[in-house]
Protein backbone atom coordinates (compact mmCIF):
# COMPACT_ATOMS: atom_id res chain seq x y z
CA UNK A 1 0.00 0.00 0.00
CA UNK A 2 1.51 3.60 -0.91
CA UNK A 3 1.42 6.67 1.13
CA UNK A 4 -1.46 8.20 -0.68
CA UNK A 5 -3.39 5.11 -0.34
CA UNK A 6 -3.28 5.66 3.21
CA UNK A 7 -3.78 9.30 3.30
CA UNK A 8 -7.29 8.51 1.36
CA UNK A 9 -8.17 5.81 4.07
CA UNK A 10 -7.73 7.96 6.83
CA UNK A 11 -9.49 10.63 5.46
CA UNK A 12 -12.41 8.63 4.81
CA UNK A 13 -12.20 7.40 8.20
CA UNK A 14 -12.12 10.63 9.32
CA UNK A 15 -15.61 12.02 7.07
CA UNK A 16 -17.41 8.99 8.77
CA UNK A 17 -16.41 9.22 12.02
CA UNK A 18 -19.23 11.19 14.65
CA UNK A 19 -17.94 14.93 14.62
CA UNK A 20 -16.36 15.72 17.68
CA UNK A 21 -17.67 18.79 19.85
CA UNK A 22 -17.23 22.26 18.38
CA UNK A 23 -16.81 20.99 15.03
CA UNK A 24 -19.40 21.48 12.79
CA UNK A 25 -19.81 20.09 9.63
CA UNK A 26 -22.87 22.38 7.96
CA UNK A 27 -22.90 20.67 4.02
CA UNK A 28 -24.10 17.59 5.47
CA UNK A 29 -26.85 18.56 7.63
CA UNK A 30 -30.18 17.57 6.41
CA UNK A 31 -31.52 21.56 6.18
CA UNK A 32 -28.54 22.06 3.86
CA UNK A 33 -28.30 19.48 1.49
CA UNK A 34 -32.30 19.82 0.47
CA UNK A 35 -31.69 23.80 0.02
CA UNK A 36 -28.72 22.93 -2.08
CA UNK A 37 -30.70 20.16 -4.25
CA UNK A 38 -33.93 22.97 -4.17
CA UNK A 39 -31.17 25.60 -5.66
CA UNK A 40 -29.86 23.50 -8.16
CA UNK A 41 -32.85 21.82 -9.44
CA UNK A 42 -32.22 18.36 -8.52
CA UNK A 43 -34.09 15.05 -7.06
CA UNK A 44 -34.50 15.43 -3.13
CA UNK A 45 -36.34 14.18 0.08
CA UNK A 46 -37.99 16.82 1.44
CA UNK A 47 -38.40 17.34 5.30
CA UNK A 48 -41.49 14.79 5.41
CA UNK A 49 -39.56 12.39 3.37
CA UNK A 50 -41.51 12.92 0.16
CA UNK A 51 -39.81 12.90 -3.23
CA UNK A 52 -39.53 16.23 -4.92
CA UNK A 53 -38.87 15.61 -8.62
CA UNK A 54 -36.18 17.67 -10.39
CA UNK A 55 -37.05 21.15 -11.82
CA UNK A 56 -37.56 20.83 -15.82
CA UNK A 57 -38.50 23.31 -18.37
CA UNK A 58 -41.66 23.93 -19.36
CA UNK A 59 -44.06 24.67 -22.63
CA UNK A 60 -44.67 28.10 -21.81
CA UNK A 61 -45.31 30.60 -19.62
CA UNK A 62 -47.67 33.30 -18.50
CA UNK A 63 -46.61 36.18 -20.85
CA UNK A 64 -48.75 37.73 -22.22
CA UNK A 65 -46.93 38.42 -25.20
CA UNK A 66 -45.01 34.95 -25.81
CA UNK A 67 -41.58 35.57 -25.56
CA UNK A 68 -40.76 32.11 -24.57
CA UNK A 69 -41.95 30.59 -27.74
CA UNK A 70 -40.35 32.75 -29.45
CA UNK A 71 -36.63 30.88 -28.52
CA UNK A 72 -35.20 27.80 -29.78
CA UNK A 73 -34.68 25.10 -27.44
CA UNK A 74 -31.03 25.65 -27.46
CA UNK A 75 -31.52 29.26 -26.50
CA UNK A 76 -33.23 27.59 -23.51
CA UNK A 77 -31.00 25.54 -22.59
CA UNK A 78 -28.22 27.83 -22.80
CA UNK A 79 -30.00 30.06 -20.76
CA UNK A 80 -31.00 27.88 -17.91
CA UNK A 81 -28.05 25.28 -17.82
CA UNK A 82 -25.57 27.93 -15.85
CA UNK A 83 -29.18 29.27 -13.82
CA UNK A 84 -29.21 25.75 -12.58
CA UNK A 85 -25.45 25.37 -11.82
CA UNK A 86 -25.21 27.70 -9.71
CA UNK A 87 -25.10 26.57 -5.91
CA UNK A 88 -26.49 29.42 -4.20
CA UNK A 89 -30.18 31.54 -4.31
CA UNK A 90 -27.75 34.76 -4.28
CA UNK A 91 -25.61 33.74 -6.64
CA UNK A 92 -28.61 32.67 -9.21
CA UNK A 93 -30.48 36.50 -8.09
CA UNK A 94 -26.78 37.88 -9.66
CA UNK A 95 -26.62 35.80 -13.00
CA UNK A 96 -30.83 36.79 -13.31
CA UNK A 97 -29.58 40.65 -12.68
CA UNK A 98 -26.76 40.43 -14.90
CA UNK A 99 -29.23 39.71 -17.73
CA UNK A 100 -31.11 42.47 -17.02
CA UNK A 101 -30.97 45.69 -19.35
CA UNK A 102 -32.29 49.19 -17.86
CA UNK A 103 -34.32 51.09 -20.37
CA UNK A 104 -35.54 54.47 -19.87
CA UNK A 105 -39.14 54.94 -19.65
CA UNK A 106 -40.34 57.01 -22.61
């Protein structure tokens, strides 16, 4: 067995082992890994234990003037593939402002 073989044991060890006092390990608690699966858009168990399916696009929306049929599927998807990457709410409300253009009211 090499060095690095060992190093990877014992660091496995040490992610299964009970934390010890004073060390917290927040990514693992429950609360945190069904925010980060809401955020991204994936399969989850929600706090009751029932299955939340992952987000999709849809047909359409409520606009009342169509602009989502007016894109190509690949403009969709190259829209909401990086949307969906990202692993936080406030990093998703940047990208969203980002896209935003200001126009002057005439």
């Amino acid at each position: 067995m090499s060095d690095t073989d060992d190093t990877q044991s014992e660091r496995s060890v040490e992610e299964t082992k009970k934390r010890k006092r004073g060390v917290r390990n927040d990514k693992n608690y429950k609360r945190n890994v069904i925010k980060r699966c809401r955020v991204q858009g994936k399969v989850y168990a929600n706090y009751k234990e029932n299955a939340v399916y992952a987000r999709k696009l849809g047909d359409g929306f409520r606009c009342p003037i169509k602009c989502f049929e007016k894109l190509n599927d690949d403009i969709k998807d190259a829209l909401f593939t990086p949307f969906c990457a990202l692993n936080t709410k406030e990093d998703q409300d940047i990208y969203l402002q980002g896209l935003l253009e200001v126009v002057n009211i005439k």
